[in-house]
C-alpha atoms as a PDB file:
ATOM      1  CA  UNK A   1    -138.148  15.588 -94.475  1.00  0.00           C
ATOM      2  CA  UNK A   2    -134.218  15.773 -94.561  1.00  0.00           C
ATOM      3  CA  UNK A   3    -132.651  15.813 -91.024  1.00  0.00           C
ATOM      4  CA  UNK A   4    -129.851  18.627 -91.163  1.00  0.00           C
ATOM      5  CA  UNK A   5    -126.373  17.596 -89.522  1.00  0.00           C
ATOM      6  CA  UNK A   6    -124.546  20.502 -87.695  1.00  0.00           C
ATOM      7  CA  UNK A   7    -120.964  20.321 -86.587  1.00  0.00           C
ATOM      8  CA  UNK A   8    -122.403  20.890 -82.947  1.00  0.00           C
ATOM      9  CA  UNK A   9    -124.724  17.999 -83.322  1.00  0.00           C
ATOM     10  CA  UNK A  10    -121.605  15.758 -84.778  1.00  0.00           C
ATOM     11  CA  UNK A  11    -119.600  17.123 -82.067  1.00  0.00           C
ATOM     12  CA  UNK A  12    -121.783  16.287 -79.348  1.00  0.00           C
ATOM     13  CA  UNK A  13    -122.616  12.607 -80.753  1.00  0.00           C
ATOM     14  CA  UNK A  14    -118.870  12.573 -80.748  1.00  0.00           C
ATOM     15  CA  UNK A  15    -119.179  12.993 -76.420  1.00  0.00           C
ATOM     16  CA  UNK A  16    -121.652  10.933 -75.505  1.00  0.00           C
ATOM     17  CA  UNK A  17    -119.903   8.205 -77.628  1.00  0.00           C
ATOM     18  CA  UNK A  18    -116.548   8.525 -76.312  1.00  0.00           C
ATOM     19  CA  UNK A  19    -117.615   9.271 -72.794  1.00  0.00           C
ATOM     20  CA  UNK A  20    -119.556   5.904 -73.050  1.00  0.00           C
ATOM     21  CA  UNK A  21    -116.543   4.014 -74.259  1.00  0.00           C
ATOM     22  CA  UNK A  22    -114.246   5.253 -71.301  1.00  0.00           C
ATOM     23  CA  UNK A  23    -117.076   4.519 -68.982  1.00  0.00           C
ATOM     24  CA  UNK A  24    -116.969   0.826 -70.394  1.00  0.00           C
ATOM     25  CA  UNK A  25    -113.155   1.120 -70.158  1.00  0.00           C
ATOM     26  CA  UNK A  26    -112.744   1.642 -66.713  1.00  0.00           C
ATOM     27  CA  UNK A  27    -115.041  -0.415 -65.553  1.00  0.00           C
ATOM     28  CA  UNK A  28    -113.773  -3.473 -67.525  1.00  0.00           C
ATOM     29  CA  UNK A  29    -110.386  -2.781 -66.164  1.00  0.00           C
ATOM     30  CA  UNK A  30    -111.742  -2.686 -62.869  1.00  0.00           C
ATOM     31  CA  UNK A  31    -113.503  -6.337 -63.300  1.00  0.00           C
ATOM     32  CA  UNK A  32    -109.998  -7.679 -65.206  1.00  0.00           C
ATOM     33  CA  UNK A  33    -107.613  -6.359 -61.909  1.00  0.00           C
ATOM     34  CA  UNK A  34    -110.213  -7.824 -59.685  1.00  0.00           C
ATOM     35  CA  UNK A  35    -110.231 -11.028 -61.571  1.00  0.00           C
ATOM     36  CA  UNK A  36    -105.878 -10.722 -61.710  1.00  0.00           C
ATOM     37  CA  UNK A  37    -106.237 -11.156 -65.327  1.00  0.00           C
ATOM     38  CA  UNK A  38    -103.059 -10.099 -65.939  1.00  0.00           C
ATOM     39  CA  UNK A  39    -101.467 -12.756 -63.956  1.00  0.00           C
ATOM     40  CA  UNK A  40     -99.499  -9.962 -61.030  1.00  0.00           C
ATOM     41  CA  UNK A  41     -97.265 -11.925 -58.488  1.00  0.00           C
ATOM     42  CA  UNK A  42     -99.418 -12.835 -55.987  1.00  0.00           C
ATOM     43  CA  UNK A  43     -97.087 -11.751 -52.784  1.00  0.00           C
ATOM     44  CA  UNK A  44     -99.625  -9.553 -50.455  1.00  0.00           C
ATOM     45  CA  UNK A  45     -98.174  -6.328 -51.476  1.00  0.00           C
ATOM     46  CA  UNK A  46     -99.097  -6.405 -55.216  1.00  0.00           C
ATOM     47  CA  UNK A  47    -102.455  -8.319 -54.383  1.00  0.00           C
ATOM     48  CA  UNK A  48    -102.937  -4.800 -52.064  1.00  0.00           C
ATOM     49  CA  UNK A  49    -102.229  -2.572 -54.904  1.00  0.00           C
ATOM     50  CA  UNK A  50    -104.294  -4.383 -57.658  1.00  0.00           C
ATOM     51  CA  UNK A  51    -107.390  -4.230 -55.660  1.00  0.00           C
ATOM     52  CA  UNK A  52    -106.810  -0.385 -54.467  1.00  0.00           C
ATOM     53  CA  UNK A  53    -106.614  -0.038 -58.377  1.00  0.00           C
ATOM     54  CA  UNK A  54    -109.649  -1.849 -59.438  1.00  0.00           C
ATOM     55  CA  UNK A  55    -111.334  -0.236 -56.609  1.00  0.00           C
ATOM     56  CA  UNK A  56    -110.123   3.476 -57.701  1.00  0.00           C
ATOM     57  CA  UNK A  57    -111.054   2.168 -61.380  1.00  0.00           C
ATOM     58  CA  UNK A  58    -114.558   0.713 -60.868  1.00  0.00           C
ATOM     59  CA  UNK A  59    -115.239   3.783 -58.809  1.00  0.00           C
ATOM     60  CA  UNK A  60    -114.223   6.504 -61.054  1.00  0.00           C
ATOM     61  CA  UNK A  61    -115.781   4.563 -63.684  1.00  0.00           C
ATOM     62  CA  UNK A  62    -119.247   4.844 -61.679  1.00  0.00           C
ATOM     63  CA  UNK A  63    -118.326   8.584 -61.216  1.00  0.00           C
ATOM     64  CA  UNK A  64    -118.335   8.925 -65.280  1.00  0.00           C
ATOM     65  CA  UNK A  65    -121.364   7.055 -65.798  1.00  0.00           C
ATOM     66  CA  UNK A  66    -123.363   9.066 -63.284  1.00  0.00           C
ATOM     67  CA  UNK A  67    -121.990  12.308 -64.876  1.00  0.00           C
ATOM     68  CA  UNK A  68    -122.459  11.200 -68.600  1.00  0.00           C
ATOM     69  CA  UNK A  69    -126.143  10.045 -67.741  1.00  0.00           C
ATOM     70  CA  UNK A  70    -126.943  13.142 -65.534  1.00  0.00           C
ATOM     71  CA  UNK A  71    -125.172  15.571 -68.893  1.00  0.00           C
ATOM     72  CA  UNK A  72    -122.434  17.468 -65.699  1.00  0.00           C
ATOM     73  CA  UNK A  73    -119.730  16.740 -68.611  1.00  0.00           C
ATOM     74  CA  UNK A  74    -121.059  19.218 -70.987  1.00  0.00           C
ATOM     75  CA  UNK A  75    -120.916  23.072 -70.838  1.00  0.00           C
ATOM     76  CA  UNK A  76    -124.391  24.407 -72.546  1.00  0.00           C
ATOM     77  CA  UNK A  77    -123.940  28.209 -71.915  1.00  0.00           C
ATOM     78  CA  UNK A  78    -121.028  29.158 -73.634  1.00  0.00           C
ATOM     79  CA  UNK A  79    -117.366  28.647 -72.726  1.00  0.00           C
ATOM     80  CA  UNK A  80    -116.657  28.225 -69.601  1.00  0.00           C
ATOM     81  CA  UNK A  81    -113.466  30.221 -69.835  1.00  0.00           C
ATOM     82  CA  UNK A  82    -115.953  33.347 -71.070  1.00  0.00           C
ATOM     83  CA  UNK A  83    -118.007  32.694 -68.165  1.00  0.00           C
ATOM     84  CA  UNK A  84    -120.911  31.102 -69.998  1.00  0.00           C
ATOM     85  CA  UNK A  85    -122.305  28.393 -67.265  1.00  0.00           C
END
């Protein structure tokens, strides 16, 4: 039995990839400005703005994953524009 490959299939493999990749981004730059990978000065005011950044990162990233796992990044009625929910 041949499986059949649509363009919305392709399309949608295409999502969940990608949305799994930036998830993985963001989160990985989160641990590497926690971890001051990339070597900042380490006067008080950049050490302040590296964590506020790995903070905003790691928690955005967290955001993604709960919205990738959970499907909210996907329209399945239609375009949204059309007003297809």
């Amino acid at each position: 039995m041949a499986v059949k490959i649509t363009g919305e299939g392709i399309v949608n493999a295409l999502r969940v990839f990608f949305g799994a990749f930036m998830i993985v981004v963001y989160l990985g730059m989160s641990v590497l400005f926690m971890l001051n990978f990339f070597k900042f000065s380490t006067t008080p005011a950049w050490t302040l703005a590296r964590w506020v950044f790995a903070v905003i990162l790691g928690v955005y990233g967290l955001y993604r994953g709960y919205r990738q796992v959970k499907g909210l990044d996907y329209y399945r009625g239609g375009n949204k524009a059309d007003g297809g929910e």
